[in-house]
PDB file of N, CA and C in Angstrom:
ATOM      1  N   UNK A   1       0.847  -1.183   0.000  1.00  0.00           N
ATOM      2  CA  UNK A   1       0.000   0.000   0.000  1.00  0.00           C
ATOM      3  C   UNK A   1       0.890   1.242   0.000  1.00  0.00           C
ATOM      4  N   UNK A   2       0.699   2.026  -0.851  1.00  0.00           N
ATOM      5  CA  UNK A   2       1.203   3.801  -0.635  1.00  0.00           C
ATOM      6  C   UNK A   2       1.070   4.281   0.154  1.00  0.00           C
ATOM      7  N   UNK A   3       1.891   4.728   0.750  1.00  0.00           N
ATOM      8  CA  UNK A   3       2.194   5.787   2.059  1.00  0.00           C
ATOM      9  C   UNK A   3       2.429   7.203   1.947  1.00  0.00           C
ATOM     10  N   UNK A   4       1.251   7.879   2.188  1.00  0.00           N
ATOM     11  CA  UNK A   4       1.736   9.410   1.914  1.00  0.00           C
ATOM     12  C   UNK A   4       1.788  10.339   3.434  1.00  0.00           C
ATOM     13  N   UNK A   5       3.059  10.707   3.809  1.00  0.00           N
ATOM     14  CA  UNK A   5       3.077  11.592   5.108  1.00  0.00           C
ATOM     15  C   UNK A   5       2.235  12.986   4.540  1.00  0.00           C
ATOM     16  N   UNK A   6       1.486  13.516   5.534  1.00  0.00           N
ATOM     17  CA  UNK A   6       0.659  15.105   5.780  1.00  0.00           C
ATOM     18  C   UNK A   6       1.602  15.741   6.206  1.00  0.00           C
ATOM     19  N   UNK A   7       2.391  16.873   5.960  1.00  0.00           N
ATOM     20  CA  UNK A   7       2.783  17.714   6.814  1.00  0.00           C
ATOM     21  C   UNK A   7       2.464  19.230   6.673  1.00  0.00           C
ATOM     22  N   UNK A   8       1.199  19.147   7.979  1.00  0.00           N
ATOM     23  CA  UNK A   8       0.582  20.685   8.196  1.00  0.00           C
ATOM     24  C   UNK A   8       0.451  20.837   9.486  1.00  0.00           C
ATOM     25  N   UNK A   9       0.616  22.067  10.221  1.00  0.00           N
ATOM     26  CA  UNK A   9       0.207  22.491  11.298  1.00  0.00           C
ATOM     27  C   UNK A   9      -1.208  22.310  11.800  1.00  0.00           C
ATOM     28  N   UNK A  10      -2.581  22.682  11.096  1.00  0.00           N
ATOM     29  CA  UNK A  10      -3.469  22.626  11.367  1.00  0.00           C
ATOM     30  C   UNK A  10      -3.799  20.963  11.407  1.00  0.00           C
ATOM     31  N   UNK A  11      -4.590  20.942  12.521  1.00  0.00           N
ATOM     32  CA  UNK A  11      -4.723  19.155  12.475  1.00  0.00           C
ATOM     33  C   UNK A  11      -6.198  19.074  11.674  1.00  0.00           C
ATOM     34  N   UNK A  12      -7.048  20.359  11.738  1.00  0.00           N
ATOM     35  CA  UNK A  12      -8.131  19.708  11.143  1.00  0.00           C
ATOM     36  C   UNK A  12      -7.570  19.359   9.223  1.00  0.00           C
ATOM     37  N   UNK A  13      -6.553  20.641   9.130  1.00  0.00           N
ATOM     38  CA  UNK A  13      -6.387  19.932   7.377  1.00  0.00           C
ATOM     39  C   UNK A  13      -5.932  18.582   7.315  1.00  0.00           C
ATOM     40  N   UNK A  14      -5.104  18.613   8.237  1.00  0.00           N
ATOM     41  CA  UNK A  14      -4.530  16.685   8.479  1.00  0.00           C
ATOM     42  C   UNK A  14      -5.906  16.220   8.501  1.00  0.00           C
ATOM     43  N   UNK A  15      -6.811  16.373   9.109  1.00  0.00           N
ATOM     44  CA  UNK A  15      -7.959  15.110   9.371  1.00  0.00           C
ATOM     45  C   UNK A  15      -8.271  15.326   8.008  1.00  0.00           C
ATOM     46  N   UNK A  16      -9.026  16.193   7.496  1.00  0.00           N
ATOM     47  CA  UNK A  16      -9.575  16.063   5.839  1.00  0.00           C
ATOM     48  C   UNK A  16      -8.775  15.333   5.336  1.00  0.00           C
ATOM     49  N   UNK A  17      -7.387  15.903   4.979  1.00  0.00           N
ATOM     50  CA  UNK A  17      -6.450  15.154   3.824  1.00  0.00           C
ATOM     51  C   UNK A  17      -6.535  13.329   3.930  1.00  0.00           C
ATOM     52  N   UNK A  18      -6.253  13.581   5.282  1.00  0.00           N
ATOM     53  CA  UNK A  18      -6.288  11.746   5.964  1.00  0.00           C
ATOM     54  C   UNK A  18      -7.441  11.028   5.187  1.00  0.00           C
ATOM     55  N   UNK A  19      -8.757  11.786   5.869  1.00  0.00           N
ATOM     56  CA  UNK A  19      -9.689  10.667   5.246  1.00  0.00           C
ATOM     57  C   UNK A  19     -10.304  10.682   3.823  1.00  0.00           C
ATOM     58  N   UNK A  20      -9.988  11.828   3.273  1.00  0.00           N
ATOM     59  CA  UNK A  20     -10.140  11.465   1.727  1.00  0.00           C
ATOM     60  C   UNK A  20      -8.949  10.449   0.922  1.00  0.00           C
ATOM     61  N   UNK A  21      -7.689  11.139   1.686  1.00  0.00           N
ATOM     62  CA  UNK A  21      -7.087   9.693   1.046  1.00  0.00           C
ATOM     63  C   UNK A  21      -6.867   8.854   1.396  1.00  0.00           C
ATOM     64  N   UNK A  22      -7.367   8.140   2.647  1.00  0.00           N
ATOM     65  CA  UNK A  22      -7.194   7.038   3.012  1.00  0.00           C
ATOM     66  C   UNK A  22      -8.578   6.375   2.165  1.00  0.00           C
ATOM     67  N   UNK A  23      -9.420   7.273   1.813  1.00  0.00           N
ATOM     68  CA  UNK A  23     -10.823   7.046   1.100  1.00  0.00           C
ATOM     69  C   UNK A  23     -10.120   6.575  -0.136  1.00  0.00           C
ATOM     70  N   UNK A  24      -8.960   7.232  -0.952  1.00  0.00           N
ATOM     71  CA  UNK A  24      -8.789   6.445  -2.188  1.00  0.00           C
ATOM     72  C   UNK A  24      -7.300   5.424  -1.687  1.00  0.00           C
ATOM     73  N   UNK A  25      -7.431   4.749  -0.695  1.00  0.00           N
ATOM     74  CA  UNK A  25      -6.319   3.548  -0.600  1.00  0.00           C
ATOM     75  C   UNK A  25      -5.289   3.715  -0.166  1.00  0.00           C
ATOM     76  N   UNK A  26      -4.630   4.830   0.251  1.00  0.00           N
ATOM     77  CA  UNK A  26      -3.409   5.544   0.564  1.00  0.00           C
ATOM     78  C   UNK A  26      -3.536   5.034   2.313  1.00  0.00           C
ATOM     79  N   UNK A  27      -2.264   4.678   2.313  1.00  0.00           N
ATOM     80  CA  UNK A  27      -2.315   4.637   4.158  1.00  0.00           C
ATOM     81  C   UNK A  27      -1.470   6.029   4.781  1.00  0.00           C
ATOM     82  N   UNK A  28      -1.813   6.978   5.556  1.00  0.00           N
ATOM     83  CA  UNK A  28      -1.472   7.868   5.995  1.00  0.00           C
ATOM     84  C   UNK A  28      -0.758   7.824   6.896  1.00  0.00           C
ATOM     85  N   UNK A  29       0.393   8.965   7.549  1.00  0.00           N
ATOM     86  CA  UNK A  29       0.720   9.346   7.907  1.00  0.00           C
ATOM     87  C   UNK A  29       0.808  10.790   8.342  1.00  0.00           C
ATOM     88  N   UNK A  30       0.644  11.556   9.310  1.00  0.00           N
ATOM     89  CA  UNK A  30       0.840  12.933   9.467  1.00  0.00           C
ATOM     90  C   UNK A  30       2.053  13.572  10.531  1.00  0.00           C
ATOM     91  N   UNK A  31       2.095  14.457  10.743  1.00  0.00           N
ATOM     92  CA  UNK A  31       3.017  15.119  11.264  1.00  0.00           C
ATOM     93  C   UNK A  31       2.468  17.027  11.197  1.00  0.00           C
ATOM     94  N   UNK A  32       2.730  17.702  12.676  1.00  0.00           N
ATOM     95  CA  UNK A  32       2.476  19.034  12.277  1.00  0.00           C
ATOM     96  C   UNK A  32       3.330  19.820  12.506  1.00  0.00           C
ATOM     97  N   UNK A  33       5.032  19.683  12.443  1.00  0.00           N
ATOM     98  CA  UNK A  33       5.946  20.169  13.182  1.00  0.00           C
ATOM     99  C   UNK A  33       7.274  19.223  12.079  1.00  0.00           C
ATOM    100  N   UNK A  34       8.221  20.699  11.862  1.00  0.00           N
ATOM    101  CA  UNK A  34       9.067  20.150  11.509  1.00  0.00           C
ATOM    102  C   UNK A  34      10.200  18.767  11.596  1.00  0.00           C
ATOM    103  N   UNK A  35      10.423  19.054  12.689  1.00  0.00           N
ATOM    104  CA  UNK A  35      10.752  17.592  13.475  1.00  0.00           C
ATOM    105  C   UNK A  35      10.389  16.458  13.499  1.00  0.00           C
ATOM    106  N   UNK A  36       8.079  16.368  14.023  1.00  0.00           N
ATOM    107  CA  UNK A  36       7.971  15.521  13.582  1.00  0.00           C
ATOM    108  C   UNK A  36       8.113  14.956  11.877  1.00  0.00           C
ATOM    109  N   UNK A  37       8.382  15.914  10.838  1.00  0.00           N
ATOM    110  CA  UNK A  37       8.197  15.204   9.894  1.00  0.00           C
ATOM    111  C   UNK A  37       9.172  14.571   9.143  1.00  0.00           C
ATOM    112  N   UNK A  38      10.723  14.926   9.868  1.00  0.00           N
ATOM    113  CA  UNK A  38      11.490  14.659   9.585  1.00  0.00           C
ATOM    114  C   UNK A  38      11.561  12.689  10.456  1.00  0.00           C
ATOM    115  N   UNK A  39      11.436  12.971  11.703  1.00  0.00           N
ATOM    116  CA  UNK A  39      11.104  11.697  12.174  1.00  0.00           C
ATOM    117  C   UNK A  39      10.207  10.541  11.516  1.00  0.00           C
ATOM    118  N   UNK A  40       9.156  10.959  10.946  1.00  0.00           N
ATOM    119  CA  UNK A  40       8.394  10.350  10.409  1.00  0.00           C
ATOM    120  C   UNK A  40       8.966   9.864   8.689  1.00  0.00           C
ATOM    121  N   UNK A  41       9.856  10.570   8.171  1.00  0.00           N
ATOM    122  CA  UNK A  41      10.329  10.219   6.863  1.00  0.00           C
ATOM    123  C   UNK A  41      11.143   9.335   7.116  1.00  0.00           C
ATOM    124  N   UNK A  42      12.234   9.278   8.446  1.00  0.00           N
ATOM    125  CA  UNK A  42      12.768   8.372   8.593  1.00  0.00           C
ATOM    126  C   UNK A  42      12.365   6.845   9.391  1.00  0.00           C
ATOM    127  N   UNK A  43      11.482   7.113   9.914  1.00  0.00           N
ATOM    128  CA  UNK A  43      10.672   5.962  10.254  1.00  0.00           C
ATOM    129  C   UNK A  43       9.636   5.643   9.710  1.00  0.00           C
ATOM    130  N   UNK A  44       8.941   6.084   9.076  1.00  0.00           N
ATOM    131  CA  UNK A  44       8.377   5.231   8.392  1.00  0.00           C
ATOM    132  C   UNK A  44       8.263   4.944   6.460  1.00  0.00           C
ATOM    133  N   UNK A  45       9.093   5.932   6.074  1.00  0.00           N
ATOM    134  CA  UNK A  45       9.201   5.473   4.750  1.00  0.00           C
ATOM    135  C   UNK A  45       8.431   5.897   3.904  1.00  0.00           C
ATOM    136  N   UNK A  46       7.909   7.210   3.702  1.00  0.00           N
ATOM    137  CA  UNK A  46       6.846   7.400   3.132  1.00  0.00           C
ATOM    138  C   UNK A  46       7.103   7.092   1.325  1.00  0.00           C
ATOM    139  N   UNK A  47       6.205   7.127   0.354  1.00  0.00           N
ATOM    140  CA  UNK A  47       6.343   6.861  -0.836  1.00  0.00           C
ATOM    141  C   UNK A  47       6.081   8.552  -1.190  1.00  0.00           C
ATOM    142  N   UNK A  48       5.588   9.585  -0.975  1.00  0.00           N
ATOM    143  CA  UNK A  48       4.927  10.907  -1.305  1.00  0.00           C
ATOM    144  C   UNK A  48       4.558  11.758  -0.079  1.00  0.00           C
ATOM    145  N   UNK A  49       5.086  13.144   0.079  1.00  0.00           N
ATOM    146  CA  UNK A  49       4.905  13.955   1.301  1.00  0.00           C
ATOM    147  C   UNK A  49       3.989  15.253   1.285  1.00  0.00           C
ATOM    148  N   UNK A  50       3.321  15.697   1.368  1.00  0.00           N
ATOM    149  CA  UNK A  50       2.344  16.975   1.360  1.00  0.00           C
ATOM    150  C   UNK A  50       2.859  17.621   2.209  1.00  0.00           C
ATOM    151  N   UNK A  51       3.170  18.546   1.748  1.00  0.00           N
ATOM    152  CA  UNK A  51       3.979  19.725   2.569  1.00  0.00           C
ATOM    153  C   UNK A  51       3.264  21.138   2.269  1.00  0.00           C
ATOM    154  N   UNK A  52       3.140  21.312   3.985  1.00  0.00           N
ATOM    155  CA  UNK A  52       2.627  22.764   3.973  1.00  0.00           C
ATOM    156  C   UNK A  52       4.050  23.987   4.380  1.00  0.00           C
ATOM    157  N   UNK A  53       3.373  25.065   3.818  1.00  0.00           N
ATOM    158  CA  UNK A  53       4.692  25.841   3.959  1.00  0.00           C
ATOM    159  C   UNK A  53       4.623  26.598   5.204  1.00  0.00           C
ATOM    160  N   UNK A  54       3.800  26.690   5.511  1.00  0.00           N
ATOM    161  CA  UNK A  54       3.813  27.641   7.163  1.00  0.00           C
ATOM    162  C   UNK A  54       3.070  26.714   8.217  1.00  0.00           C
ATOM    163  N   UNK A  55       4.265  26.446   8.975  1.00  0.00           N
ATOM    164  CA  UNK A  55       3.845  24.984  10.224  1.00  0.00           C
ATOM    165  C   UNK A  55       4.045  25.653  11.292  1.00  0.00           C
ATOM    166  N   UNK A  56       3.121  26.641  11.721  1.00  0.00           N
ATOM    167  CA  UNK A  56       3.163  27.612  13.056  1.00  0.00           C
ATOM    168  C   UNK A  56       4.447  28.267  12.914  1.00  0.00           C
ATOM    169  N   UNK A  57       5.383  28.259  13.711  1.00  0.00           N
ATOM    170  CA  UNK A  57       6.340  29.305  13.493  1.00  0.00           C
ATOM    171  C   UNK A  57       7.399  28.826  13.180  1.00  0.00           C
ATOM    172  N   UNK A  58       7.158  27.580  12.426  1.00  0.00           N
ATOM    173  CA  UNK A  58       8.530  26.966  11.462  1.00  0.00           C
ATOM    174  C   UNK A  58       8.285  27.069   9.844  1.00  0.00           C
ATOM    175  N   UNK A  59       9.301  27.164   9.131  1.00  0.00           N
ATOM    176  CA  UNK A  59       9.064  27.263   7.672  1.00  0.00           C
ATOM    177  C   UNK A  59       9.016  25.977   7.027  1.00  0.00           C
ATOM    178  N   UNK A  60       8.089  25.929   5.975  1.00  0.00           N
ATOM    179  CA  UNK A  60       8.262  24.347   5.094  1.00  0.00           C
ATOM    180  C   UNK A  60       9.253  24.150   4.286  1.00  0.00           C
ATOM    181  N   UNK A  61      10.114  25.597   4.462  1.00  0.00           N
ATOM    182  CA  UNK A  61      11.294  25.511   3.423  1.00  0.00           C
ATOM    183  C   UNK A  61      12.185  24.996   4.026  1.00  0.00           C
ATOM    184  N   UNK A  62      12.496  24.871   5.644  1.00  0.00           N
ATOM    185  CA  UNK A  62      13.603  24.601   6.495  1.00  0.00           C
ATOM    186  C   UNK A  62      13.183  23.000   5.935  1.00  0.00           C
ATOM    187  N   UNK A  63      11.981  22.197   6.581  1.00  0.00           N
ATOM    188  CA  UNK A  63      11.070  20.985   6.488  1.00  0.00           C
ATOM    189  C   UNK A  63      12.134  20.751   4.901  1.00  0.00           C
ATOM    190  N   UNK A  64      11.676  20.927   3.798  1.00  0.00           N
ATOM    191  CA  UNK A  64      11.949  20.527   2.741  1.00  0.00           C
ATOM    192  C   UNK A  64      13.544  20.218   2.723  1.00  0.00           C
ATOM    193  N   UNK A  65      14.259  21.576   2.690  1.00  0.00           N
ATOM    194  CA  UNK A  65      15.433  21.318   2.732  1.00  0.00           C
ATOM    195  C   UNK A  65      16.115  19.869   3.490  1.00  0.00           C
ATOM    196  N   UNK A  66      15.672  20.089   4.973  1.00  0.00           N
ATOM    197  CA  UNK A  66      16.128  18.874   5.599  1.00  0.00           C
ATOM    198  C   UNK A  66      15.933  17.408   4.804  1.00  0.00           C
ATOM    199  N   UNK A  67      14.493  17.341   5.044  1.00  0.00           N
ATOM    200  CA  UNK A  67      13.796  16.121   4.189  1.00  0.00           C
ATOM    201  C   UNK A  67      14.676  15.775   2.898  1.00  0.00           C
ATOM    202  N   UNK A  68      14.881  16.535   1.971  1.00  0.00           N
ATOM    203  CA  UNK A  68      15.186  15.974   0.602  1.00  0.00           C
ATOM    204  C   UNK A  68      16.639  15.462   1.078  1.00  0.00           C
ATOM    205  N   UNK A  69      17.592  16.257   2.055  1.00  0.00           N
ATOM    206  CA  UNK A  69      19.267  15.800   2.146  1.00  0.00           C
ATOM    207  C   UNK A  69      18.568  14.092   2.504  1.00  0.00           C
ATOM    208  N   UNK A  70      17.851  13.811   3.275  1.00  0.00           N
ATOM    209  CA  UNK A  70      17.635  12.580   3.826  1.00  0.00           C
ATOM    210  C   UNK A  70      16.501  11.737   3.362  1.00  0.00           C
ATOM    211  N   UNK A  71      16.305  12.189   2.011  1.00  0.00           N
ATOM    212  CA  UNK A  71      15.408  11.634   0.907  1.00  0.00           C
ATOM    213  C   UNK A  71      14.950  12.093  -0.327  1.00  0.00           C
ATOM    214  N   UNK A  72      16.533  12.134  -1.683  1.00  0.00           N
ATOM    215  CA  UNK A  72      16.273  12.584  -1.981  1.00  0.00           C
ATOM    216  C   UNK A  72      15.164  12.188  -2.908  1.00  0.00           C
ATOM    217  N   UNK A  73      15.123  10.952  -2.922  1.00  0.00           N
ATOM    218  CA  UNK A  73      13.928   9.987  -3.917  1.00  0.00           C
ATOM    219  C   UNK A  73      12.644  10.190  -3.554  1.00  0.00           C
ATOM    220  N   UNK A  74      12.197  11.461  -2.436  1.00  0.00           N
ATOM    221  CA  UNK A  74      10.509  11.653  -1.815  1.00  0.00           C
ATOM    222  C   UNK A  74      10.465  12.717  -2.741  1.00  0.00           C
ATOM    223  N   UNK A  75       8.724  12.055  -3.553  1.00  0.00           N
ATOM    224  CA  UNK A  75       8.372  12.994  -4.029  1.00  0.00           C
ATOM    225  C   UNK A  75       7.508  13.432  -3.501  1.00  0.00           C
ATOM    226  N   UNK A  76       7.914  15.129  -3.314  1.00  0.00           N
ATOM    227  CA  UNK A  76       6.803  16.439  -2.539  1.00  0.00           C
ATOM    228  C   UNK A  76       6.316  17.106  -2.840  1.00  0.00           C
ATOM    229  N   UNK A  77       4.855  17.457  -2.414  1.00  0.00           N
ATOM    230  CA  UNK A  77       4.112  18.269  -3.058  1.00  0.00           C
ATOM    231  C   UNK A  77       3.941  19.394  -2.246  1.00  0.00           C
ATOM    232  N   UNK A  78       4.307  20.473  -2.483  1.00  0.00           N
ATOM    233  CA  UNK A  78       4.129  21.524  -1.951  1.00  0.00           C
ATOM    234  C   UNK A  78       2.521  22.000  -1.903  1.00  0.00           C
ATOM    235  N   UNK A  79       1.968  21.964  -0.608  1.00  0.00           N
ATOM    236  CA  UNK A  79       0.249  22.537  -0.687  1.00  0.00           C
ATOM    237  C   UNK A  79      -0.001  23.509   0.164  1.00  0.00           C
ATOM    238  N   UNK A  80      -0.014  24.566  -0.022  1.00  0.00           N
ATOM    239  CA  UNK A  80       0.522  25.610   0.859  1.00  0.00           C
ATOM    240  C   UNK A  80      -1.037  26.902   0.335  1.00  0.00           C
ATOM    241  N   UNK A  81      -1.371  27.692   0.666  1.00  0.00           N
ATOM    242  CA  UNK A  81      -2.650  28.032   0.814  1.00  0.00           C
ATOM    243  C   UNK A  81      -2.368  29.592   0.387  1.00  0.00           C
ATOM    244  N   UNK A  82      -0.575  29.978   0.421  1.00  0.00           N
ATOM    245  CA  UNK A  82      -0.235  31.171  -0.101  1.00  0.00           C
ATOM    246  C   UNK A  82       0.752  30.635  -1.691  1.00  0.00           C
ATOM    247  N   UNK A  83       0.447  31.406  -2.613  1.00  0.00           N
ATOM    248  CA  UNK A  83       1.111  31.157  -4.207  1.00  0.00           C
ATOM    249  C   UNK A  83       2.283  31.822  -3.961  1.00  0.00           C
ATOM    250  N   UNK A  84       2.331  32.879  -3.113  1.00  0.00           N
ATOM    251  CA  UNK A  84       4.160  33.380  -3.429  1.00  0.00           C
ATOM    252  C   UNK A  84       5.045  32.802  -3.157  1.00  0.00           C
ATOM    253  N   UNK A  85       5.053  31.503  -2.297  1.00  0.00           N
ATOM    254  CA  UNK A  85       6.212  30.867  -2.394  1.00  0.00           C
ATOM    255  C   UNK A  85       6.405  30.022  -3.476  1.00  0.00           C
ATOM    256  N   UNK A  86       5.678  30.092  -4.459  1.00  0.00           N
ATOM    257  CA  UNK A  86       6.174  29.603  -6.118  1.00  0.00           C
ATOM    258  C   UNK A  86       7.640  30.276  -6.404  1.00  0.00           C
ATOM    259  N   UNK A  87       7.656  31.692  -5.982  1.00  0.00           N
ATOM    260  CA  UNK A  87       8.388  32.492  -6.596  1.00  0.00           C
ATOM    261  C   UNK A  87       9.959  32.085  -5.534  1.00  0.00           C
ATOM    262  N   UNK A  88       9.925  31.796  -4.606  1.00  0.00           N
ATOM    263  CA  UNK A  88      11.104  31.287  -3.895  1.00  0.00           C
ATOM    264  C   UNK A  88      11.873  29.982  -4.632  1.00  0.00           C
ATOM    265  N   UNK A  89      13.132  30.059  -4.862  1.00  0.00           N
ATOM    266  CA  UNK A  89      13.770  29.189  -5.615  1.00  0.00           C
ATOM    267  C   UNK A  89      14.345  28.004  -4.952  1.00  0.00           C
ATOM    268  N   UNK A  90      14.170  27.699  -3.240  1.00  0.00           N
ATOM    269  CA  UNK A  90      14.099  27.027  -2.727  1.00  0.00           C
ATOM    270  C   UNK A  90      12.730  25.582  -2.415  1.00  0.00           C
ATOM    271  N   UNK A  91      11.607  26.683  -2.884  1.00  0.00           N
ATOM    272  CA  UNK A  91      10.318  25.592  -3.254  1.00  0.00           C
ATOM    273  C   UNK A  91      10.955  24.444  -4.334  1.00  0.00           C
ATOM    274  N   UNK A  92      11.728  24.775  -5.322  1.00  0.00           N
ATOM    275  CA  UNK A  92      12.090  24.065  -6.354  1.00  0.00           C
ATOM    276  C   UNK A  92      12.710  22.872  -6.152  1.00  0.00           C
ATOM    277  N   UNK A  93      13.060  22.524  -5.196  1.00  0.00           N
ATOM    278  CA  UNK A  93      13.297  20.931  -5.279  1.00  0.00           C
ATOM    279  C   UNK A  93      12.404  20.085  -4.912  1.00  0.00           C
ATOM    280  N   UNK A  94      10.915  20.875  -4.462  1.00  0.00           N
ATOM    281  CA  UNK A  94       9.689  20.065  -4.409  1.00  0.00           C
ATOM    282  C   UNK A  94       8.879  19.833  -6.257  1.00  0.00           C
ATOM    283  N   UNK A  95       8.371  18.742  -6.142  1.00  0.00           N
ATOM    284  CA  UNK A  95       7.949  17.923  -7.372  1.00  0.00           C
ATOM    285  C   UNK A  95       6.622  18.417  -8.156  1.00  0.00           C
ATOM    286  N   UNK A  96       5.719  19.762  -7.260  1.00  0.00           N
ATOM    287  CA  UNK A  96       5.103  20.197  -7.484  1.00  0.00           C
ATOM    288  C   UNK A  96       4.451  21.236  -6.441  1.00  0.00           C
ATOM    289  N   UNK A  97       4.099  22.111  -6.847  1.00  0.00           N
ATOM    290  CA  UNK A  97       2.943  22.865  -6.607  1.00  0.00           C
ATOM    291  C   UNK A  97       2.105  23.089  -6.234  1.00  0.00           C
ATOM    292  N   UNK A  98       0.695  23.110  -5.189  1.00  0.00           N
ATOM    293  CA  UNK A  98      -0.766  23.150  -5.455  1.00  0.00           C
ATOM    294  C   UNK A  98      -1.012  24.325  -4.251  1.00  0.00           C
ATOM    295  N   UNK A  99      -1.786  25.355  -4.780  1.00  0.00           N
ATOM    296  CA  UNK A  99      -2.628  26.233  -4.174  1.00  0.00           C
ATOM    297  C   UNK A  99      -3.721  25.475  -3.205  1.00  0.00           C
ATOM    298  N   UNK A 100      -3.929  25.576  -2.229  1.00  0.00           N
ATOM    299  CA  UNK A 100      -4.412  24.696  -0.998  1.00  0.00           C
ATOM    300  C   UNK A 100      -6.157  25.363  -1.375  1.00  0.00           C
ATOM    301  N   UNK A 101      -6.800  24.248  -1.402  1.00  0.00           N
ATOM    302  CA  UNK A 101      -8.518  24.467  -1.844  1.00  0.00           C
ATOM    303  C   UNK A 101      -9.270  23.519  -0.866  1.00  0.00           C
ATOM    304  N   UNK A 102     -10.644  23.682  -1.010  1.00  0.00           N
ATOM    305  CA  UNK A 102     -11.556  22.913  -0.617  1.00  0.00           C
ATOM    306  C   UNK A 102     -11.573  21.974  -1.771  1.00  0.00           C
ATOM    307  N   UNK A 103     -11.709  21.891  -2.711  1.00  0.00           N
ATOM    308  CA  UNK A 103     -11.175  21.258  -3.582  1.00  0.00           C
ATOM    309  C   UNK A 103     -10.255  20.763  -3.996  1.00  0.00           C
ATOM    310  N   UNK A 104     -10.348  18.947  -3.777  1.00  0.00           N
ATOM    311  CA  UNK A 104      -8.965  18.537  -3.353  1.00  0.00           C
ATOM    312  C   UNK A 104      -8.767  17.908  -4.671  1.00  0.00           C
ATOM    313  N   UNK A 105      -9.362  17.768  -5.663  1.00  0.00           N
ATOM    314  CA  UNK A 105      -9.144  17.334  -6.966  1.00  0.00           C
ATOM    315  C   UNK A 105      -7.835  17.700  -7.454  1.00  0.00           C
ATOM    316  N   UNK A 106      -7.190  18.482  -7.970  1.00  0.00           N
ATOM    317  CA  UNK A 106      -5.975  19.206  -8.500  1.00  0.00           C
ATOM    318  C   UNK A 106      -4.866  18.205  -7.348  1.00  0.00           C
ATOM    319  N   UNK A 107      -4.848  17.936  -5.747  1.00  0.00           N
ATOM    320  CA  UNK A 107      -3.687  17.841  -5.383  1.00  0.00           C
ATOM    321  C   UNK A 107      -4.008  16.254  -5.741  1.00  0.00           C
ATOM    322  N   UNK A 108      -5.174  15.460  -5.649  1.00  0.00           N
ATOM    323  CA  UNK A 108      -5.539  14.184  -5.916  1.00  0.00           C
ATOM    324  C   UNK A 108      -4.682  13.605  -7.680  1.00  0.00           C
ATOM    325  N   UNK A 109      -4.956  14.698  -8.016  1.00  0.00           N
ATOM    326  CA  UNK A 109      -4.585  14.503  -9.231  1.00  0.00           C
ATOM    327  C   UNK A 109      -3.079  14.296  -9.789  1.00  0.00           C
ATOM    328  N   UNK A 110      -2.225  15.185  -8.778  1.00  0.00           N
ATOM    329  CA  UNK A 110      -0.749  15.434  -8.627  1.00  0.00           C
ATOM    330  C   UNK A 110      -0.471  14.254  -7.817  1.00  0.00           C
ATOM    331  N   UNK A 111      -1.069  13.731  -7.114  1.00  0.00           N
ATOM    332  CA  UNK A 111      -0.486  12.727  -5.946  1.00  0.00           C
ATOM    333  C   UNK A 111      -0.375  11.428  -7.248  1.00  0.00           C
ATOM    334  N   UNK A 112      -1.595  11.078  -7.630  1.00  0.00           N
ATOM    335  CA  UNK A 112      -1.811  10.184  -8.935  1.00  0.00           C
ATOM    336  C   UNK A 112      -0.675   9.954 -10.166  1.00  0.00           C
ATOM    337  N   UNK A 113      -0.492  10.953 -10.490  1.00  0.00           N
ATOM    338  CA  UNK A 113       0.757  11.819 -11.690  1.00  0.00           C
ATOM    339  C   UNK A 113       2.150  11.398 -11.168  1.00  0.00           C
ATOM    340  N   UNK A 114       2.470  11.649  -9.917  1.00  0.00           N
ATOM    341  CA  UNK A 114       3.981  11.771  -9.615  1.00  0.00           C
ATOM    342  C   UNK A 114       3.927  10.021  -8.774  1.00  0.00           C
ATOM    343  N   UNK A 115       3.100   9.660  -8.318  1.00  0.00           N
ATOM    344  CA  UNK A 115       3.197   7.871  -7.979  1.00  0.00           C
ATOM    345  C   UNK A 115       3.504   7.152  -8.892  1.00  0.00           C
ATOM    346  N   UNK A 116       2.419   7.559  -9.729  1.00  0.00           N
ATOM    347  CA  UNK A 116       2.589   6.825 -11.520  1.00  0.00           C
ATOM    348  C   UNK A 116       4.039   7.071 -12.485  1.00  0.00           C
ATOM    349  N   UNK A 117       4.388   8.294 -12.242  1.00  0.00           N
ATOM    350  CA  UNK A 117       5.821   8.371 -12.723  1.00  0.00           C
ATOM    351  C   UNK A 117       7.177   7.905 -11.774  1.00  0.00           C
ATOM    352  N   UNK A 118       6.852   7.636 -10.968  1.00  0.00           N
ATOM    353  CA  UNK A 118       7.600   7.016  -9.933  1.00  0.00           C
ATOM    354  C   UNK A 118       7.298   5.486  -9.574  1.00  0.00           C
ATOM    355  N   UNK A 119       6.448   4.827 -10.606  1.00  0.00           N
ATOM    356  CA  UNK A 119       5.927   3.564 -10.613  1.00  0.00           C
ATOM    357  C   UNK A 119       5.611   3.002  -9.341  1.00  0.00           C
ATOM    358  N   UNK A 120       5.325   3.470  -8.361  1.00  0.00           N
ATOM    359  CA  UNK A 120       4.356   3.371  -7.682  1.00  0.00           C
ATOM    360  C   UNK A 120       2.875   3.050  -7.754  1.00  0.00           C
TER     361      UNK A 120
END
């Protein structure tokens, strides 16, 4: 089964994200704190990471940076609820993009896209 870690501060977006994709087969993982998500990449192995960019008063850019030295084969999706960190050139070693919606179609769609190209 696919393993995708959550990493957001807010726990209610963790609960949504959780049960829609555990709704399409994905076994979850979350984390709302830099630390934990670094712990969690190394214990449990995720296949795909959702990364939010503002985790209370830590950055998702610190999160990313760390994460990729110690994985660089996780592919991450940046889901972050502000677009200007497109423009930061440090977002760029994440695998994609998504403007954070009630509408979870677009990141469903990216999670789908980058598993499948990663033969997953």
């Amino acid at each position: 089964m696919v393993k995708i870690l959550i990493v957001d501060d807010e726990i209610n977006v963790r609960k949504l994200y959780s049960e829609e994709l555990e709704g399409d087969g994905y076994e979850i993982v979350s984390a709302g704190t830099v630390a934990e998500a670094i712990e969690a990449v190394e214990r449990e192995t995720p296949d795909l990471m959702i990364l939010d960019m503002k985790l209370g008063d830590e950055s998702g850019i610190d999160a990313l940076s760390k994460i990729v030295e110690r994985r660089k084969d996780l592919p991450v999706i940046i889901n972050s609820a502000y677009s200007d960190f497109k423009d930061n050139f440090q977002t760029w070693a994440a695998d994609a993009y998504i403007v954070k919606s009630v509408d979870l179609t677009p990141l469903k769609e990216k999670i789908r896209e980058l598993l499948d190209s990663s033969g997953q």
